[in-house]
PDB file of N, CA and C in Angstrom:
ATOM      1  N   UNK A   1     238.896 122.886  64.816  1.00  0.00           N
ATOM      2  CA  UNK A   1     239.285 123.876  63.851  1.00  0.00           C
ATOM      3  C   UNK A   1     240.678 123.538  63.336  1.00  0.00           C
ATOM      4  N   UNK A   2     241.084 124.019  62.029  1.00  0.00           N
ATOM      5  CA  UNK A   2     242.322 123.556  61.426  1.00  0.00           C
ATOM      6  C   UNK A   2     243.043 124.813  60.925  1.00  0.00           C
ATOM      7  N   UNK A   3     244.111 125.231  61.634  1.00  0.00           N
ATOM      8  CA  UNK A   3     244.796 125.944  61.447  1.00  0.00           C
ATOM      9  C   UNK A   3     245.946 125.411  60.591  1.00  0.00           C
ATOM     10  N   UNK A   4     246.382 125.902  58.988  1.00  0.00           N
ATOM     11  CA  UNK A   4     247.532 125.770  58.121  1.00  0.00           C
ATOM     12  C   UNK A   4     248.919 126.716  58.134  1.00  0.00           C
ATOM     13  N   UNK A   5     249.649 125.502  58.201  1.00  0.00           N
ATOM     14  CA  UNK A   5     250.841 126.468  58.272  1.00  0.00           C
ATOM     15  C   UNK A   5     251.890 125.851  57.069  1.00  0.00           C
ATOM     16  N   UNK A   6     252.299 126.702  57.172  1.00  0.00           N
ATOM     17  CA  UNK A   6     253.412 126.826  55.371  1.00  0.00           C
ATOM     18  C   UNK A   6     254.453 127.063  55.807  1.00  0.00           C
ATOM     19  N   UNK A   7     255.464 126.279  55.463  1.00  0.00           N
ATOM     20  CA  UNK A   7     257.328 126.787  55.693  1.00  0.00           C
ATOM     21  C   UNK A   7     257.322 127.120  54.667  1.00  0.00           C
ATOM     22  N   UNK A   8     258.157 128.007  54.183  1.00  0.00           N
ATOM     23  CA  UNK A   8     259.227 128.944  53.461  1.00  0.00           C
ATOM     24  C   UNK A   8     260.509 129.002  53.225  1.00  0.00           C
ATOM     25  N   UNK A   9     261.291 128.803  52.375  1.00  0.00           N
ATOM     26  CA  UNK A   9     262.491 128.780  52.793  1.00  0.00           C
ATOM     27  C   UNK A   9     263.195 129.931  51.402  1.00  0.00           C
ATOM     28  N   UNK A  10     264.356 130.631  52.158  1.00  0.00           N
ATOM     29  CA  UNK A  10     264.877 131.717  50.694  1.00  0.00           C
ATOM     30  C   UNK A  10     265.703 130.395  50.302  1.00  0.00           C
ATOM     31  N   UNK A  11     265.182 130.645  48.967  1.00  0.00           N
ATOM     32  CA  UNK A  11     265.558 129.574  47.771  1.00  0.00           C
ATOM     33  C   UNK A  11     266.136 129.936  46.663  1.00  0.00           C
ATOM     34  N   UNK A  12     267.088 130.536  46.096  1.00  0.00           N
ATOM     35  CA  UNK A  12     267.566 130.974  44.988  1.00  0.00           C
ATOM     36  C   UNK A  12     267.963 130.158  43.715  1.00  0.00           C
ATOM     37  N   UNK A  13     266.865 129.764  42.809  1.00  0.00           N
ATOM     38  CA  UNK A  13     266.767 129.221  41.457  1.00  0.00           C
ATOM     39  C   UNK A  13     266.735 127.527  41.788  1.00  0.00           C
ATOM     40  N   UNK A  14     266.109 127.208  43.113  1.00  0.00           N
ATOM     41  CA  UNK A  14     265.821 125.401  42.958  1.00  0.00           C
ATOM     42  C   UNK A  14     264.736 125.502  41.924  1.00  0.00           C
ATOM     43  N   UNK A  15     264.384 123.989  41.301  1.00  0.00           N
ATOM     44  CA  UNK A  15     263.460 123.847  40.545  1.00  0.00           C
ATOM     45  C   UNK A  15     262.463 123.265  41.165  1.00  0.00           C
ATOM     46  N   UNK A  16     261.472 123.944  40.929  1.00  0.00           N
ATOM     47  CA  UNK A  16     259.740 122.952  41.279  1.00  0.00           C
ATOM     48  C   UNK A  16     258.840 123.733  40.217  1.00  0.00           C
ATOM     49  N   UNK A  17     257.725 123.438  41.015  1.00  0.00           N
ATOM     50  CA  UNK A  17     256.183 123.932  39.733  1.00  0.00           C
ATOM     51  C   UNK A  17     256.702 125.278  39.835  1.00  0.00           C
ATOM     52  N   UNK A  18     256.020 125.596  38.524  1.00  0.00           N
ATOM     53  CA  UNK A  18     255.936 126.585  37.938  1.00  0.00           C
ATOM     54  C   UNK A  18     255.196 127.723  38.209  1.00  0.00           C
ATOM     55  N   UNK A  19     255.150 128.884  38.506  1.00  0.00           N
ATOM     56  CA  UNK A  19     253.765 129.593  38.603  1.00  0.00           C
ATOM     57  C   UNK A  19     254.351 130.867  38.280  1.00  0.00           C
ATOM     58  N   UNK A  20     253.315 132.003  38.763  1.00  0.00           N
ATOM     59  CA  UNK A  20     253.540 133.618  37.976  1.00  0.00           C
ATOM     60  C   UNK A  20     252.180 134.173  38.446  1.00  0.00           C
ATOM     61  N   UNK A  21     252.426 135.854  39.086  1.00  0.00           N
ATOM     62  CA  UNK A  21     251.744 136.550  39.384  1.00  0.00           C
ATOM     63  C   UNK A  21     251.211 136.781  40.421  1.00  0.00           C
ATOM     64  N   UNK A  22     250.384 137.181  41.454  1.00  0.00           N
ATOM     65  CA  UNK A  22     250.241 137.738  42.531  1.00  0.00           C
ATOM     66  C   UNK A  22     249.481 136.299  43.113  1.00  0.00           C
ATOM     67  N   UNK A  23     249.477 136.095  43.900  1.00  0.00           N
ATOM     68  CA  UNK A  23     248.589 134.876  44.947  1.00  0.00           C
ATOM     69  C   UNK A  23     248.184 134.894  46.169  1.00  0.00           C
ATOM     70  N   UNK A  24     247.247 134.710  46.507  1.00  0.00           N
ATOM     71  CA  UNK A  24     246.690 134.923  47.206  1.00  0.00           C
ATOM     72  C   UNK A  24     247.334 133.828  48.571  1.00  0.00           C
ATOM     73  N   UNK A  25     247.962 134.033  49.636  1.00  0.00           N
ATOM     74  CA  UNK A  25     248.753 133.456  50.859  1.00  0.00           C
ATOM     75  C   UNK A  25     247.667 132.059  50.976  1.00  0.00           C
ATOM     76  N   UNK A  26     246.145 132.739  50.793  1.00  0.00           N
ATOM     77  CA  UNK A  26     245.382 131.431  51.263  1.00  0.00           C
ATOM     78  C   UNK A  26     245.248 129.861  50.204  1.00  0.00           C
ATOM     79  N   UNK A  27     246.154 130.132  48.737  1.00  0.00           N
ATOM     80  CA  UNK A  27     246.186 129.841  47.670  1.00  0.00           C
ATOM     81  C   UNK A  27     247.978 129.032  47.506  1.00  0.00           C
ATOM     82  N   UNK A  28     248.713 129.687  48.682  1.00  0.00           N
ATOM     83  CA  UNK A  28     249.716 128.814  48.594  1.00  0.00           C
ATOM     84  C   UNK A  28     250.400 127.064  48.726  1.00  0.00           C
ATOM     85  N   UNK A  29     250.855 126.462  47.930  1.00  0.00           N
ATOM     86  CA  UNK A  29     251.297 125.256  47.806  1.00  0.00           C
ATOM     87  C   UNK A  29     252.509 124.648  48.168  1.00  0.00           C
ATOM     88  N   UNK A  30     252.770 123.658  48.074  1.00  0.00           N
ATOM     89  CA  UNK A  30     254.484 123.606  48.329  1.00  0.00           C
ATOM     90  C   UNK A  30     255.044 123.079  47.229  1.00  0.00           C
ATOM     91  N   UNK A  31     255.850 124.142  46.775  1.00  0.00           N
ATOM     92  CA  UNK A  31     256.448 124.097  44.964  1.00  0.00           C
ATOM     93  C   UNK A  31     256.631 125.720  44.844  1.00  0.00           C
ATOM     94  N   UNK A  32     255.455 126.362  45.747  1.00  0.00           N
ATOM     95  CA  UNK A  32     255.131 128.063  44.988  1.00  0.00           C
ATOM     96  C   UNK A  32     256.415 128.495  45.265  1.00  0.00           C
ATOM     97  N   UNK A  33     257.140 129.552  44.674  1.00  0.00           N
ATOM     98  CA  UNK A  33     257.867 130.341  45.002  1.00  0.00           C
ATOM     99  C   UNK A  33     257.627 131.634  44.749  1.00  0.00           C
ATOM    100  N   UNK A  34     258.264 132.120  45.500  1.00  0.00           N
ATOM    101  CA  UNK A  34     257.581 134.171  45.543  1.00  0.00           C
ATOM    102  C   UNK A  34     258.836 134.455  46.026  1.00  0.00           C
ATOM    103  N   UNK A  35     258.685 136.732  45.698  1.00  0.00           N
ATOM    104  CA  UNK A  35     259.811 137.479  46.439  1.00  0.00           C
ATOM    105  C   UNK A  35     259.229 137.870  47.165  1.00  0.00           C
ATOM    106  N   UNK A  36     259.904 138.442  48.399  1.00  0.00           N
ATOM    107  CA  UNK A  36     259.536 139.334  49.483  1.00  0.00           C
ATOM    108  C   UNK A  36     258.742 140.402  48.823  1.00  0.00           C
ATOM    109  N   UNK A  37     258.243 140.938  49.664  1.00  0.00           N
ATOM    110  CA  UNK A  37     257.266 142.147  49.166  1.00  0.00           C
ATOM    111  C   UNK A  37     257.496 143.150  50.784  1.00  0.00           C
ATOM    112  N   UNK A  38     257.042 144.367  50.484  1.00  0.00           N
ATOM    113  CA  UNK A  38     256.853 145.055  51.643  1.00  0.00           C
ATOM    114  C   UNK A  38     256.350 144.265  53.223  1.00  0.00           C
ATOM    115  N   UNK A  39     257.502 143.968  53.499  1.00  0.00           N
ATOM    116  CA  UNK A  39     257.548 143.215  54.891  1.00  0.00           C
ATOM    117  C   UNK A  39     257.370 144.315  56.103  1.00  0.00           C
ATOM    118  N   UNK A  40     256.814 146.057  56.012  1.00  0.00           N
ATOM    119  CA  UNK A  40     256.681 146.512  57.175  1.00  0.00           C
ATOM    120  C   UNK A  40     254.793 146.429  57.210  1.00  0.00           C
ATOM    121  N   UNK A  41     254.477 145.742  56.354  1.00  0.00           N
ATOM    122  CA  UNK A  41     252.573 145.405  56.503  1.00  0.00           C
ATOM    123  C   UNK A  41     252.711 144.712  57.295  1.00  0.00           C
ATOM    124  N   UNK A  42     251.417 144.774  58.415  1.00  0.00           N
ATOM    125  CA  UNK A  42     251.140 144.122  59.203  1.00  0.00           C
ATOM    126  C   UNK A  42     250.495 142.376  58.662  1.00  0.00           C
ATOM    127  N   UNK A  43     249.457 142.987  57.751  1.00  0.00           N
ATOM    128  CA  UNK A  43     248.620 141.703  57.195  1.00  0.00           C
ATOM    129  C   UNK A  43     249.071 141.290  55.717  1.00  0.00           C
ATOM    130  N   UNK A  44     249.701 140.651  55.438  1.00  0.00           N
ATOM    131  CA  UNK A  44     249.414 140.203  53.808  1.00  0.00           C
ATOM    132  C   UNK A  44     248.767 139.504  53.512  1.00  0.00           C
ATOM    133  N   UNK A  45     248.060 139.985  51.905  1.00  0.00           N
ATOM    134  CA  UNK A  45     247.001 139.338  51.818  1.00  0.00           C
ATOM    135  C   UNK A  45     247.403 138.414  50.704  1.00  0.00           C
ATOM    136  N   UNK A  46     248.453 138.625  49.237  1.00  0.00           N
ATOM    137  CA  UNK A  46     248.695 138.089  48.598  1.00  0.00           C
ATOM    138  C   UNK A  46     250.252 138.543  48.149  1.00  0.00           C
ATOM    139  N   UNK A  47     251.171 137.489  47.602  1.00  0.00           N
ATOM    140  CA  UNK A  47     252.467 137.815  47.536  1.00  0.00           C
ATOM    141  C   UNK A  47     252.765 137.550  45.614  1.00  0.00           C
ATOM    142  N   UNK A  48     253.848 138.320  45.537  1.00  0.00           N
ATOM    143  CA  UNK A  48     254.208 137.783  44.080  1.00  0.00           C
ATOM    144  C   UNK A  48     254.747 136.527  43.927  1.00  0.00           C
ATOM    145  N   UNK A  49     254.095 135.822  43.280  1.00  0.00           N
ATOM    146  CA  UNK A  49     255.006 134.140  43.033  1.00  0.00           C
ATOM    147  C   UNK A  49     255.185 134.702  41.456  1.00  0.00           C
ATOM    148  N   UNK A  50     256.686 133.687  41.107  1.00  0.00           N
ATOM    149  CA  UNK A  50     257.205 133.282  40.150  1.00  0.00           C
ATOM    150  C   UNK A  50     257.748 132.304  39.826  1.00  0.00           C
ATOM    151  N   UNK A  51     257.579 132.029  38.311  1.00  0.00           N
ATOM    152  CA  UNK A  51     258.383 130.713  37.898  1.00  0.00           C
ATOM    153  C   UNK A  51     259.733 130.414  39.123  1.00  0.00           C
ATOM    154  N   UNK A  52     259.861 128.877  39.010  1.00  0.00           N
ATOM    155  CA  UNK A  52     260.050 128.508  39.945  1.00  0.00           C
ATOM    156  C   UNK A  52     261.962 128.486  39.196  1.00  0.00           C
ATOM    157  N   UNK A  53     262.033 128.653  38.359  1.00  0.00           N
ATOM    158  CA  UNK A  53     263.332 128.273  37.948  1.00  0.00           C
ATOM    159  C   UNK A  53     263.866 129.542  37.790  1.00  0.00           C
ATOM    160  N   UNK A  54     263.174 130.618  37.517  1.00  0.00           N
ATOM    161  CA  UNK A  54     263.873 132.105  37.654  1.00  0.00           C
ATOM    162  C   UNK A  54     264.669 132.082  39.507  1.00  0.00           C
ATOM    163  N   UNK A  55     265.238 133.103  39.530  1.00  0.00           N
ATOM    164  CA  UNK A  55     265.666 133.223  40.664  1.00  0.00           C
ATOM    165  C   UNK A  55     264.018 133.892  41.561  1.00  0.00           C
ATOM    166  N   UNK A  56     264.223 133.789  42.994  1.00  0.00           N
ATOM    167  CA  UNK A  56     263.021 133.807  43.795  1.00  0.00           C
ATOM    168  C   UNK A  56     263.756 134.152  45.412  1.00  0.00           C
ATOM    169  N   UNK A  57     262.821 134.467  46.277  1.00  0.00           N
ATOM    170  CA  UNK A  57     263.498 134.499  47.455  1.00  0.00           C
ATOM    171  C   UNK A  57     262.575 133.411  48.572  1.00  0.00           C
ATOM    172  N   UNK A  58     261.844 132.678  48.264  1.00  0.00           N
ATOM    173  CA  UNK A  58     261.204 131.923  48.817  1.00  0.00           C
ATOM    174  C   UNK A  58     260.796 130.960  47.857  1.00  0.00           C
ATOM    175  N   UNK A  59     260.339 129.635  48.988  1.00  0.00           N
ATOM    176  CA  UNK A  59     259.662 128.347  47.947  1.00  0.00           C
ATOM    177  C   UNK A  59     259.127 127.740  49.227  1.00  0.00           C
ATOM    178  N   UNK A  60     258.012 127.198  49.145  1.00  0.00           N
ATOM    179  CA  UNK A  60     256.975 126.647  49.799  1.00  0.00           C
ATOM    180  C   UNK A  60     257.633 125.759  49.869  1.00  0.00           C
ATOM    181  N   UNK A  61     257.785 124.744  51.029  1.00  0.00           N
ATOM    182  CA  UNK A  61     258.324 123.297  51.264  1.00  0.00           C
ATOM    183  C   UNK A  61     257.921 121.958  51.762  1.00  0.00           C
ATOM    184  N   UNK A  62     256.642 122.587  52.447  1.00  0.00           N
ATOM    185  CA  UNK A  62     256.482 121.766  53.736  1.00  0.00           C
ATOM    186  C   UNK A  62     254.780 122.576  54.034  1.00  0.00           C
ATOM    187  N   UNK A  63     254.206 121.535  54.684  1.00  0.00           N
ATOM    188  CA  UNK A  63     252.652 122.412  54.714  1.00  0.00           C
ATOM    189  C   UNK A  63     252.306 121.287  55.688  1.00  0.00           C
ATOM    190  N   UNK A  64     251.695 121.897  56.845  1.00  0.00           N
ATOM    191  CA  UNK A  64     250.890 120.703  57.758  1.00  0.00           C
ATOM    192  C   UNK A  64     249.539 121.681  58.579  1.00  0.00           C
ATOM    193  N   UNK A  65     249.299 120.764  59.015  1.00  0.00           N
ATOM    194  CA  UNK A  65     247.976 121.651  59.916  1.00  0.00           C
ATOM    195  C   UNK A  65     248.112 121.062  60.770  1.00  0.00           C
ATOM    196  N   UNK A  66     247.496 122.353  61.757  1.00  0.00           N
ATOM    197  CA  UNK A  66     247.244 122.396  63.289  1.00  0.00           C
ATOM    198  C   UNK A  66     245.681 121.900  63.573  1.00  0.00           C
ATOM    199  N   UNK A  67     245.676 121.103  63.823  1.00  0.00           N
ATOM    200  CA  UNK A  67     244.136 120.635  64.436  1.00  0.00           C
ATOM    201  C   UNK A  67     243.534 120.933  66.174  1.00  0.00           C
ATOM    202  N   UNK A  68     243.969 121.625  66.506  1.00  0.00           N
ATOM    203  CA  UNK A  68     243.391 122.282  67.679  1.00  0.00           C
ATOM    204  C   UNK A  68     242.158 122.757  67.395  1.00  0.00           C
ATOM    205  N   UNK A  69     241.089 122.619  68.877  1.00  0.00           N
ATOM    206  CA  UNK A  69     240.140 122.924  68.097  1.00  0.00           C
ATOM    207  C   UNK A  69     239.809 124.652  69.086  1.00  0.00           C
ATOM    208  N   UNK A  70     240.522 125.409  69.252  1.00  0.00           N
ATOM    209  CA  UNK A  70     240.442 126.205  69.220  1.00  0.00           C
ATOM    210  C   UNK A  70     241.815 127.238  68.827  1.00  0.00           C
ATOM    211  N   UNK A  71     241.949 128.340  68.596  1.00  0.00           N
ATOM    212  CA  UNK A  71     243.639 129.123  68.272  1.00  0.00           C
ATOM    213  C   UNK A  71     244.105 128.668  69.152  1.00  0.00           C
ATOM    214  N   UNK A  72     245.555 128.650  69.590  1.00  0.00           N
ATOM    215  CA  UNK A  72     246.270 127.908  70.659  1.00  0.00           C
ATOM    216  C   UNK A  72     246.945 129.146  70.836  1.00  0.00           C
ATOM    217  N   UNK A  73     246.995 130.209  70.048  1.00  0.00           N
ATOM    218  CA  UNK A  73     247.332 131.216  70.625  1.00  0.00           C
ATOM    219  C   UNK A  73     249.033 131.645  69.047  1.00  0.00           C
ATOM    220  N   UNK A  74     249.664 133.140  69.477  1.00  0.00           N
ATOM    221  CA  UNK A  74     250.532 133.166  68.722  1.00  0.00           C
ATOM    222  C   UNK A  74     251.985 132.905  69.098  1.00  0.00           C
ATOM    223  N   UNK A  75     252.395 132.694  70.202  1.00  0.00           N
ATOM    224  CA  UNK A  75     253.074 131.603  70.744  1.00  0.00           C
ATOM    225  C   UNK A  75     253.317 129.973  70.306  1.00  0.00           C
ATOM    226  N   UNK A  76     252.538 129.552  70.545  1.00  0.00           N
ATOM    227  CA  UNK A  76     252.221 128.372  70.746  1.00  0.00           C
ATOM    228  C   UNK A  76     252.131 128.107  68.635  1.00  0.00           C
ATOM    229  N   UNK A  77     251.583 128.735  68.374  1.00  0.00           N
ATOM    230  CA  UNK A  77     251.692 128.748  66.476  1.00  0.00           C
ATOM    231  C   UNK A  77     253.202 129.077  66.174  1.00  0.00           C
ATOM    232  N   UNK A  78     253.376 129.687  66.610  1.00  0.00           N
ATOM    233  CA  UNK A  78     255.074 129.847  65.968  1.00  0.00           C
ATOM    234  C   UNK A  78     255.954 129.040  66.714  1.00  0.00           C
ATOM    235  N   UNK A  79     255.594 128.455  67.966  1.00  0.00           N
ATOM    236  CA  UNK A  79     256.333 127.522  68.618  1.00  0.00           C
ATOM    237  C   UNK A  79     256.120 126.133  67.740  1.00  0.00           C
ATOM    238  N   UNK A  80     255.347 126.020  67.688  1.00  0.00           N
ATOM    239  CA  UNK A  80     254.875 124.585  66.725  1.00  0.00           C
ATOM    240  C   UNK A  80     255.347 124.383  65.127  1.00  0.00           C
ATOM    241  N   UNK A  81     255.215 125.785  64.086  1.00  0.00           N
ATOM    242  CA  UNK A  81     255.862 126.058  62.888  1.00  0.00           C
ATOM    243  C   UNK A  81     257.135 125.720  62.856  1.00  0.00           C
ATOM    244  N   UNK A  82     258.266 126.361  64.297  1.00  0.00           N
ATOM    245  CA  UNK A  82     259.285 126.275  64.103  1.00  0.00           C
ATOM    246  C   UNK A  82     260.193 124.762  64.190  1.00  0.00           C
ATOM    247  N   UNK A  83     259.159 123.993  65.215  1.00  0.00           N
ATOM    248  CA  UNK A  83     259.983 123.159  65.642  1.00  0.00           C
ATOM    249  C   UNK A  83     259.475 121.746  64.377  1.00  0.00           C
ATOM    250  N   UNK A  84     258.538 121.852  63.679  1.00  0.00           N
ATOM    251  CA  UNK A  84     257.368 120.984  62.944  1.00  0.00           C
ATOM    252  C   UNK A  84     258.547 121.692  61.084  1.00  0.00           C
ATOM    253  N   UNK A  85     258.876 122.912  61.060  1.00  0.00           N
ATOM    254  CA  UNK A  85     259.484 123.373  59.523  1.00  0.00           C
ATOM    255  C   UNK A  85     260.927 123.128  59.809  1.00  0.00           C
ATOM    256  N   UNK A  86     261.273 123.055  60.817  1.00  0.00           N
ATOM    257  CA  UNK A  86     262.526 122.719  61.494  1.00  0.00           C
ATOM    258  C   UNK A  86     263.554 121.297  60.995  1.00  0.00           C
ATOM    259  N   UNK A  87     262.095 120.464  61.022  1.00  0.00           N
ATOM    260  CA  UNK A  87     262.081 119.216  61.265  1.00  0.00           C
ATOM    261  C   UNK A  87     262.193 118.666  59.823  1.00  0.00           C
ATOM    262  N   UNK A  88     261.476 119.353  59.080  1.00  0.00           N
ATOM    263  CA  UNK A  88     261.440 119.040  57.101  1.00  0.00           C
ATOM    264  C   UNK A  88     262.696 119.687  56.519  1.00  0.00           C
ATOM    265  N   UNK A  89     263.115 120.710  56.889  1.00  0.00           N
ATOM    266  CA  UNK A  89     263.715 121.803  56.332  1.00  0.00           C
ATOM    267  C   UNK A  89     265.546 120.730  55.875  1.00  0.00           C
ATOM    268  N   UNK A  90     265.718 119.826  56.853  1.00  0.00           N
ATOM    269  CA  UNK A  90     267.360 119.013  55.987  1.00  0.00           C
ATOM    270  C   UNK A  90     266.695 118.268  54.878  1.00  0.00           C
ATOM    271  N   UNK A  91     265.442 117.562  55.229  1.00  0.00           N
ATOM    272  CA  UNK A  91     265.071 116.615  54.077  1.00  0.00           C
ATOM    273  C   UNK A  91     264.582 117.304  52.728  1.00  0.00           C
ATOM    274  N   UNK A  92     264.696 118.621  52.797  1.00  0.00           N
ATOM    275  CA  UNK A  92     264.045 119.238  51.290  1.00  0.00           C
ATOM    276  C   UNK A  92     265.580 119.826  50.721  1.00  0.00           C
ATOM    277  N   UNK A  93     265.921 120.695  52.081  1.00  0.00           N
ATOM    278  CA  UNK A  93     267.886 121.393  51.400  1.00  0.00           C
ATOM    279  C   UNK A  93     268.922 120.004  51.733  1.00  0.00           C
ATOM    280  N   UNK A  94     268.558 119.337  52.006  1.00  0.00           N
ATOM    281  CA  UNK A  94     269.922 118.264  51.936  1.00  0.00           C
ATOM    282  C   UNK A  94     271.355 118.537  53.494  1.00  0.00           C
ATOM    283  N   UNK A  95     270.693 119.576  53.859  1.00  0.00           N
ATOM    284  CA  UNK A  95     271.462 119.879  54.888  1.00  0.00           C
ATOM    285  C   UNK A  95     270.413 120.407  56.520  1.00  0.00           C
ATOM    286  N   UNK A  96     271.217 119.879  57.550  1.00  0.00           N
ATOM    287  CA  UNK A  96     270.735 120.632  58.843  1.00  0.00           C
ATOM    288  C   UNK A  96     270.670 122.121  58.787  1.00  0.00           C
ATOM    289  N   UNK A  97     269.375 122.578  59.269  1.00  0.00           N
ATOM    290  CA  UNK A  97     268.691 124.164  59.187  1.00  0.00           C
ATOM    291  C   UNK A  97     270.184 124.975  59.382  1.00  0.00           C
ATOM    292  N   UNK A  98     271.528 124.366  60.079  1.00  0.00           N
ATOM    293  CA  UNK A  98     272.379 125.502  60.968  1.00  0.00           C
ATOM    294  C   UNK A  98     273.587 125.230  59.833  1.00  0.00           C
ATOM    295  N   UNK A  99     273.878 124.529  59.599  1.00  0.00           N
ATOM    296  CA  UNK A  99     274.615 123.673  58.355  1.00  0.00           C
ATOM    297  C   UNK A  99     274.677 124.739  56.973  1.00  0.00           C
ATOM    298  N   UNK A 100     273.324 125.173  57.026  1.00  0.00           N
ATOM    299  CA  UNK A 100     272.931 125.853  55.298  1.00  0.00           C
ATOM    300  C   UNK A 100     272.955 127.281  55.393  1.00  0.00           C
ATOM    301  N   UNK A 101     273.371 127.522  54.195  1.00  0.00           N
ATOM    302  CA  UNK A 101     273.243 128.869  53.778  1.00  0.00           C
ATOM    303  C   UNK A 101     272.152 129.579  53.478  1.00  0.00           C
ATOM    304  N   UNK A 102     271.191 128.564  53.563  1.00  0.00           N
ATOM    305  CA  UNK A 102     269.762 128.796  53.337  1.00  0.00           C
ATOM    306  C   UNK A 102     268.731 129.456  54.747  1.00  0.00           C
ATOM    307  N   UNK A 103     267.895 130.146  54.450  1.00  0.00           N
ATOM    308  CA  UNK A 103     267.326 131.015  55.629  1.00  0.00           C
ATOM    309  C   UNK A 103     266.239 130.561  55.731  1.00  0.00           C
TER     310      UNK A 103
END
């Protein structure tokens, strides 16, 4: 089974693709950018993306999959996201994750 995972990073006015309007999380790329939305939902199902050159609070960066072939659990997924978005996150901002002003 292939579990996808997406880094994020708050991004305020970098340039990438372009997009606009609500999207569906299972529909995300790395380029999309979106704002936060009501972060006390448990499940989201789709977020607002916008042009990528307006200001934004996120931008897709980085995308890999988990090939386990069963859930490994929610531990073990956020243990793996962090240390795997961790790892991309100087080569896209130009700086170490602790370095940046970036979240």
């Amino acid at each position: 089974m292939r579990y996808r995972i997406l880094a994020s990073i708050l991004a305020f006015g970098l340039v990438a693709a372009a997009c606009g309007g609500d999207t569906s999380v299972f529909d995300l790329k790395v380029g999309d950018c979106f704002d936060d939305q009501d972060l006390t939902q448990i499940e989201v199902a789709t977020v607002p993306t916008v042009d990528c050159p307006d200001l934004h609070d996120n931008e897709i960066y980085f995308e890999y999959s988990m090939n386990d072939a069963a859930f490994p659990g929610d531990n073990a997924t956020l243990e793996s996201a962090a240390l795997r978005c961790l790892d991309e996150f100087a080569g896209f901002v130009g700086a170490a994750y602790l370095d940046s002003e970036l979240d």
